[in-house]
Protein backbone atom coordinates (compact mmCIF):
# COMPACT_ATOMS: atom_id res chain seq x y z
CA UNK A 1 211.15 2.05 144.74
CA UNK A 2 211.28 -1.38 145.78
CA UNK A 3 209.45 -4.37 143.87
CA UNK A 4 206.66 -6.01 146.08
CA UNK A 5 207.61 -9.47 146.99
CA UNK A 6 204.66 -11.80 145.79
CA UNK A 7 201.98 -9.28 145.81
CA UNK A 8 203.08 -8.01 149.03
CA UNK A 9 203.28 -4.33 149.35
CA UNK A 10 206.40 -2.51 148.15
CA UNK A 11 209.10 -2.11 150.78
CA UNK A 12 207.50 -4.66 153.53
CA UNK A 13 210.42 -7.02 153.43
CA UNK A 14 212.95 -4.66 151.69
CA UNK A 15 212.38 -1.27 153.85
CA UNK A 16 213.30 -0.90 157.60
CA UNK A 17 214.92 -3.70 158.84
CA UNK A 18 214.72 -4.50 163.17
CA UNK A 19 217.72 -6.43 163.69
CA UNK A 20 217.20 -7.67 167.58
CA UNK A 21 219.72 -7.52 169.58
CA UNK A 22 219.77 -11.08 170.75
CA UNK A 23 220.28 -12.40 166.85
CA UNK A 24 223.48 -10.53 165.84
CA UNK A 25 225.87 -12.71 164.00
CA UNK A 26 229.14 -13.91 165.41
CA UNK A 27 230.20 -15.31 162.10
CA UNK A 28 232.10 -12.22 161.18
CA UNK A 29 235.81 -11.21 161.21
CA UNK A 30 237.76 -11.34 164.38
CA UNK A 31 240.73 -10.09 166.48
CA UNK A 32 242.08 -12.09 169.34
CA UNK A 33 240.89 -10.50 172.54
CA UNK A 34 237.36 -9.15 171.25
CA UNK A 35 234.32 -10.71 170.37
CA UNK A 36 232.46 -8.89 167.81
CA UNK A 37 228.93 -9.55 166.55
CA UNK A 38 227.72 -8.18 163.33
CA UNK A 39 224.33 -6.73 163.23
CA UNK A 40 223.98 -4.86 160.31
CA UNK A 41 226.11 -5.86 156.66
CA UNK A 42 225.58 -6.75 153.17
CA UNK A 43 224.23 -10.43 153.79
CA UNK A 44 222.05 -9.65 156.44
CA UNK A 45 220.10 -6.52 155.44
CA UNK A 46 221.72 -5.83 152.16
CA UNK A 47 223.70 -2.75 153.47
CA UNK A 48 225.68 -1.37 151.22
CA UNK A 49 228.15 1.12 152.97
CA UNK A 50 228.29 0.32 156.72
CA UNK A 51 228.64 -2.68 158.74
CA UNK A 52 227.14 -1.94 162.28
CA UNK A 53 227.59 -4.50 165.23
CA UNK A 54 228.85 -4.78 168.72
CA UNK A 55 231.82 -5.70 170.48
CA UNK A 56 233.13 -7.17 173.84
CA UNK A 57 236.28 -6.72 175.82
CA UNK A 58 236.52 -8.96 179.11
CA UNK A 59 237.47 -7.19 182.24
CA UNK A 60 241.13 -6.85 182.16
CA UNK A 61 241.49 -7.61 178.45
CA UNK A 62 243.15 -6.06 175.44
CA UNK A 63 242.69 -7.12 171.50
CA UNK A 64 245.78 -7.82 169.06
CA UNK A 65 247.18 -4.92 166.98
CA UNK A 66 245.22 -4.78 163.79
CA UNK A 67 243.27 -1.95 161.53
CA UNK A 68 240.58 -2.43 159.00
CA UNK A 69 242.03 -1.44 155.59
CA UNK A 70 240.50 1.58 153.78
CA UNK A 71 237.20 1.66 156.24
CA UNK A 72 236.58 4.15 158.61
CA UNK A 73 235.13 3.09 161.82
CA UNK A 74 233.30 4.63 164.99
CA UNK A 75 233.23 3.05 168.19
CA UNK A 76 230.74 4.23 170.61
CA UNK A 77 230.77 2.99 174.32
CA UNK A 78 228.34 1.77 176.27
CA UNK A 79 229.77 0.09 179.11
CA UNK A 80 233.21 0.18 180.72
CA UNK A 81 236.03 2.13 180.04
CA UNK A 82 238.41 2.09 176.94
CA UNK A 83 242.31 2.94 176.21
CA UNK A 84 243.00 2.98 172.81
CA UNK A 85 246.44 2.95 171.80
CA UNK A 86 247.72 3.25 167.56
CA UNK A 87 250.42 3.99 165.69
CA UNK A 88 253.19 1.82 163.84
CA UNK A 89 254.32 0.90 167.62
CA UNK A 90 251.32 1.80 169.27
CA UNK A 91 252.97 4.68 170.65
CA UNK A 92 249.81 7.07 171.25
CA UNK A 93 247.06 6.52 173.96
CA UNK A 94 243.44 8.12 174.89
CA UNK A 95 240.62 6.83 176.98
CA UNK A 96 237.31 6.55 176.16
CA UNK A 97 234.17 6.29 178.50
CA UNK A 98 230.22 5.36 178.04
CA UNK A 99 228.89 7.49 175.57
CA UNK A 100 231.99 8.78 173.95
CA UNK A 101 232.82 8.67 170.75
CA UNK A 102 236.56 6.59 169.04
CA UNK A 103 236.79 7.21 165.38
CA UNK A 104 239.29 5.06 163.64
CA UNK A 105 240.97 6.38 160.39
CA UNK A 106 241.81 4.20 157.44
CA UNK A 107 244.96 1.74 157.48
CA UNK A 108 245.46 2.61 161.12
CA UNK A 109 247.15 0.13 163.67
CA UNK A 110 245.01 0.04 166.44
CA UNK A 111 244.50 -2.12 169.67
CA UNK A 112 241.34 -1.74 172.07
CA UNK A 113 242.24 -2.44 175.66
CA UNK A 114 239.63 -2.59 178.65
CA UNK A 115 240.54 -0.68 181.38
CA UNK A 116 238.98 -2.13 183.65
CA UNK A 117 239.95 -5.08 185.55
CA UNK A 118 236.70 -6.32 186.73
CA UNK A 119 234.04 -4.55 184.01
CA UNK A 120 233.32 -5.81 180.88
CA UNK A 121 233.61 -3.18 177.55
CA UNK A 122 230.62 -3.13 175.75
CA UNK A 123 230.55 -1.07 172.45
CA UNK A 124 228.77 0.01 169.30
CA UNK A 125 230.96 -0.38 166.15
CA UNK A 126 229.62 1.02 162.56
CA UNK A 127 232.41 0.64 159.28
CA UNK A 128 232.25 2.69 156.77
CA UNK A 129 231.75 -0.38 154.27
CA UNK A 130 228.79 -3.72 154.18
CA UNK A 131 231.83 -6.13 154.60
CA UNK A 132 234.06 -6.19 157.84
CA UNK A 133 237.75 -5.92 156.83
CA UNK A 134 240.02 -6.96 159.72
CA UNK A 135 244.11 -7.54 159.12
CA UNK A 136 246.08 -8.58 162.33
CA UNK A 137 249.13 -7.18 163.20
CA UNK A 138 252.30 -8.64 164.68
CA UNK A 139 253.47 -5.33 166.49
CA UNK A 140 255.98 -4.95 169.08
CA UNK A 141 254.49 -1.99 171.43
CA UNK A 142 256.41 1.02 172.91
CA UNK A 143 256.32 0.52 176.72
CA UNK A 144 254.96 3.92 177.59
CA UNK A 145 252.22 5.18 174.74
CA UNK A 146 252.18 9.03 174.59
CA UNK A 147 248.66 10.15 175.96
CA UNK A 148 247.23 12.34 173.40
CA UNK A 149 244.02 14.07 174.05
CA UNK A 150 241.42 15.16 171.06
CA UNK A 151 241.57 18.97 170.69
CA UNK A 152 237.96 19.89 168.63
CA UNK A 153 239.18 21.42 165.18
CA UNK A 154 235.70 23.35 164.88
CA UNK A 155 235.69 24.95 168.08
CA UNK A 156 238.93 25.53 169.63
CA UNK A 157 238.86 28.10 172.47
């Protein structure tokens, strides 16, 4: 249970926490191409094991090659349409559209592209950690990515 802050009642300040959407935090790591916004972490609400925020692709736009070290992430998208291509070349491809889901193993190279050229791609991003952990890539890219669409483990026909 949570202490009462100065004879406050117990969890007023340290229970459910409203971030508005017009305060997120752009002082959080980056990746040329994207502009992320951090809306839930450790030194804003004291989070733990997730990191929740947004991010923005112009129309047109792709980020650098990077992945985000032992974290898992989730993408889910709002606006626009995405291509996501990974791999140690980027060599595999799928698009994504609003309200589909992009999960994001550990460790793997990964580069959001908007495929639009006059839309901008607005997302929901949640880590599986408080902290954002972004390392940039130098890749050189296959040409031609190998579509590869998601077959559902759980219920394949």
């Amino acid at each position: 249970m949570s202490a009462p802050h100065d004879g406050e009642p117990a969890w007023k300040h340290d229970g459910v926490r409203v971030v508005p959407g017009d305060n997120l935090d752009a002082n959080t790591a980056q990746t040329p191409g994207m502009d992320r916004k951090a809306a839930i972490n450790f030194a804003r609400v004291g989070a733990q094991k997730l990191w929740a925020g947004t991010v923005k692709i112009h129309a047109n736009a792709k980020t650098g090659a990077h992945h985000h070290g032992a974290l898992e992430s989730v993408i889910y998208v709002v606006r626009g349409k995405a291509r996501m291509r990974w791999g140690e070349r980027l060599e595999f491809m799928a698009e994504a559209g609003p309200g589909d889901f992009i999960y994001i193993p550990p460790y793997v190279p990964h580069q959001e592209i908007n495929a639009s050229a006059d839309e901008t791609l607005e997302c929901v991003l949640v880590r599986s950690d408080g902290e954002a952990v972004v390392v940039n890539l130098d890749i050189e890219p296959v040409e031609k990515p190998e579509n590869v669409p998601w077959i559902d483990p759980i219920h394949r026909s």
